[in-house]
Each structure stands twice: as structure tokens, then as C-alpha cells.
Protein backbone atom coordinates (compact mmCIF):
# COMPACT_ATOMS: atom_id res chain seq x y z
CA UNK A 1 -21.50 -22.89 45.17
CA UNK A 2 -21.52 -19.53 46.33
CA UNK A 3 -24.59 -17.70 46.51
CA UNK A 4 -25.79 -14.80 44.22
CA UNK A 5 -26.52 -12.43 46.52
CA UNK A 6 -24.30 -9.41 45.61
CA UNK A 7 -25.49 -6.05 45.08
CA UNK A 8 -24.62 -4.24 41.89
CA UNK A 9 -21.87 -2.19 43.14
CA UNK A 10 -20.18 -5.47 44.62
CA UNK A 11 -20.74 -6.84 41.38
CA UNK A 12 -18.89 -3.59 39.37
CA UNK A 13 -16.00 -3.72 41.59
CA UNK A 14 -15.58 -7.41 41.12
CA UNK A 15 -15.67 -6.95 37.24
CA UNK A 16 -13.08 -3.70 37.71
CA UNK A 17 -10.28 -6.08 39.27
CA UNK A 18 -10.15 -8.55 37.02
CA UNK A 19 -7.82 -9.15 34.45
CA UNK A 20 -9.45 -8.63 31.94
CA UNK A 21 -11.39 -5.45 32.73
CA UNK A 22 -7.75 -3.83 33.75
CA UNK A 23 -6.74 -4.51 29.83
CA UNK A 24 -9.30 -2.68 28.72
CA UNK A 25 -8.78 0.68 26.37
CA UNK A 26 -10.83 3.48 26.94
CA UNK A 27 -12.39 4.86 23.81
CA UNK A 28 -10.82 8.12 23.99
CA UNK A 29 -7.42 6.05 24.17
CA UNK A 30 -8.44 4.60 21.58
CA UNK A 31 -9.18 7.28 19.37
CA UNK A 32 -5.33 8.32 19.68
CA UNK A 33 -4.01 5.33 18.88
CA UNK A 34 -3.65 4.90 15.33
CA UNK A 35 -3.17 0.96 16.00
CA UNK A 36 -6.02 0.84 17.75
CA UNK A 37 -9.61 -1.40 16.70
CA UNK A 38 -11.77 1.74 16.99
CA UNK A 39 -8.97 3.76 14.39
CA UNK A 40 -8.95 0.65 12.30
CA UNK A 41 -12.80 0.25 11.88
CA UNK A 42 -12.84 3.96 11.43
CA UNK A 43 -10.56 3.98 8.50
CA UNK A 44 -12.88 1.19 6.85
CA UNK A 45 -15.68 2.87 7.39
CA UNK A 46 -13.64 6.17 5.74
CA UNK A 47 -12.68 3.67 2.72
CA UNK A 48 -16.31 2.56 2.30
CA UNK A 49 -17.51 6.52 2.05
CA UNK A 50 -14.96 7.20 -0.11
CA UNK A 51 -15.65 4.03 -2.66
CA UNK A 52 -19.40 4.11 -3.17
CA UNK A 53 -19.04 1.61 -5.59
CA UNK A 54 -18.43 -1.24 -3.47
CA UNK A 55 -22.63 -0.53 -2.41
CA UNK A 56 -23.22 -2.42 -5.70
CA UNK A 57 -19.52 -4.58 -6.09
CA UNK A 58 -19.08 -7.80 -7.09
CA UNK A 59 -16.91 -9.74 -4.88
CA UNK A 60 -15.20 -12.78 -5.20
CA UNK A 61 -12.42 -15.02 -3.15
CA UNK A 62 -8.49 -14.19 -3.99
CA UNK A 63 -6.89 -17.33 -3.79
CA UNK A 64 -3.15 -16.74 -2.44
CA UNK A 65 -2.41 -20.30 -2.22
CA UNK A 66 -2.31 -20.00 1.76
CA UNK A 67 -4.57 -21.68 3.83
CA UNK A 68 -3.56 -18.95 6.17
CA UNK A 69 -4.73 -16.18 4.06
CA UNK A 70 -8.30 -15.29 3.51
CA UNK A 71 -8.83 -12.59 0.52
CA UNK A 72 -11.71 -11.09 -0.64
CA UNK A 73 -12.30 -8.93 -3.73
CA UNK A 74 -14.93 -6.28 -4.16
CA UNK A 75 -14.68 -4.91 -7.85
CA UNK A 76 -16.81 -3.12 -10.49
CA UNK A 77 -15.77 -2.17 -13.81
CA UNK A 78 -13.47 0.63 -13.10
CA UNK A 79 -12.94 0.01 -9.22
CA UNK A 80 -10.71 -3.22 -7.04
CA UNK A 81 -10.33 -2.98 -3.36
CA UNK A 82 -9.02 -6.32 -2.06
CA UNK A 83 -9.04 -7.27 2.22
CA UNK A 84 -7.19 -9.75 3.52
CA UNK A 85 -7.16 -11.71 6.84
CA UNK A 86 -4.60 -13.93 8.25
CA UNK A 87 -5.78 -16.21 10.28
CA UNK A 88 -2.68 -17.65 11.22
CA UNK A 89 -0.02 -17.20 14.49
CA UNK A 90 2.71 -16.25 12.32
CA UNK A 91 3.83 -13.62 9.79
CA UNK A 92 2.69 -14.29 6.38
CA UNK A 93 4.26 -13.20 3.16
CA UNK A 94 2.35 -13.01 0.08
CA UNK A 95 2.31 -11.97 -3.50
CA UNK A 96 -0.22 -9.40 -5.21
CA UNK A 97 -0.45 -7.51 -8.80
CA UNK A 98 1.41 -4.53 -8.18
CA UNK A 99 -1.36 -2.20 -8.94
CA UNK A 100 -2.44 -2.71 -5.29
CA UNK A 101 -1.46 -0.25 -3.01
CA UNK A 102 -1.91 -0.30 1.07
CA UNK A 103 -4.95 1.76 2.03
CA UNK A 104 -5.70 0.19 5.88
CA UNK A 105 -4.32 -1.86 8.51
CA UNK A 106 -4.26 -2.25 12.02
CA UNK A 107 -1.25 -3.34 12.53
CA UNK A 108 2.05 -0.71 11.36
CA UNK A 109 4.57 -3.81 10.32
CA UNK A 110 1.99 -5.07 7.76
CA UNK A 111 3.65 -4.17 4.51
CA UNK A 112 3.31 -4.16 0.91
CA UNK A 113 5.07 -3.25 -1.58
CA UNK A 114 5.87 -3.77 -5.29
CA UNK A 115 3.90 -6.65 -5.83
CA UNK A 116 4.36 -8.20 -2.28
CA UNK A 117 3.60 -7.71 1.30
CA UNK A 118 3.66 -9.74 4.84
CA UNK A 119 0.82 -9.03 7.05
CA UNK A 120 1.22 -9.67 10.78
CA UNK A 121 -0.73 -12.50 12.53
CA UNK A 122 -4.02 -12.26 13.42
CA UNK A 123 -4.37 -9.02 11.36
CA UNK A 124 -6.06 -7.51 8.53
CA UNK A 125 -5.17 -5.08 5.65
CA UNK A 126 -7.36 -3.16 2.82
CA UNK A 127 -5.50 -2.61 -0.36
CA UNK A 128 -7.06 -0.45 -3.30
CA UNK A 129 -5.71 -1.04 -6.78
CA UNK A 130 -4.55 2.34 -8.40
């Protein structure tokens, strides 16, 4: 076993070569990407601000029949804003009341539309009913 003896610069440079570090996005890339994590979570955080219902919602599970798809629901008596997650490796399609419209996602192929929509895998999309 090697010893531990490296100084923190050694340490830095080793992290800075690997793999993993070279993937990395800077946060100002980020911030022009409109695919990007940060400009995802931003937008939910823009559709939370916007909806200050969903402080006191109700939520509850939306069932697609899709082990792949997880939905939840947050709703009051005048407000619906529906997320859902797929969990899966492949492109899911799906079927929702068509009074839900696309408000967020991560991913531009994620679609819906007339009462439908596929979302991408490993994604997740906010949809507001009108």
C-alpha cells in the first residue's frame, strides 16, 4: 500500500487528471447551457417562486402504470403541478390529461403534448396544468 505522504498540491494535481475531474462543467458553463443541472434546478426553483401554493400543497403519487415512471402531484384547490422521474435506461412514453402543459426539463427531447409525452431516460420533467 502506498503511503500517504503527499502534500496538498500533489494531491490537487492528482484529482485534476483524472477522469472524472476532466468531465467536470464549470458553473459559468453551466449557466449557459440551458441543458445543464444548474439551469434545470434553477428553473424549479423559478417554478416554486412563481407557485406559492405548492408551500401548503397536497401531494399525492400519479400512478402511470410504469414501474419506470415515478409521478408526483402537488395540488390545491385551484392549482396542479405534476413531476415526473424516469428511472429507467430507455425512453418512456406516457399518457397525461391534456390540461398539462410542459413547464421544465432537463433534457430538450422530453416531450409532451396533447395528452402524451416521452421523457428521456434518467430524466425529469415539471408539467403545470393550465
Amino acid at each position: 500500500m502506498e503511503e500517504l505522504n503527499n502534500s496538498l498540491d500533489e494531491v490537487i494535481d492528482y484529482i485534476k487528471n483524472t477522469k472524472e475531474y476532466k468531465m467536470c462543467i464549470t458553473l459559468k458553463e453551466q449557466m449557459s447551457d440551458k441543458e445543464s443541472l444548474w439551469s434545470h434546478y434553477h428553473e424549479v426553483l423559478n417554478i416554486r417562486n412563481r407557485n406559492a401554493f405548492l408551500t401548503n400543497a397536497k401531494a399525492k403519487v400519479y400512478d402511470f402504470g410504469n414501474a419506470s415512471l415515478f409521478g408526483m402531484v402537488a395540488y390545491d384547490d385551484e392549482h396542479e403541478i405534476v413531476v415526473i422521474h424516469n428511472f429507467s435506461s430507455e425512453v418512456v412514453e406516457f399518457d397525461v390529461d391534456e390540461a398539462y402543459v410542459l413547464q421544465s426539463s432537463l433534457d430538450s427531447k422530453n416531450k409532451v403534448k396533447k395528452g402524451s409525452g416521452s421523457i428521456q431516460p434518467y430524466s425529469t420533467i415539471v408539467l403545470e396544468k393550465e
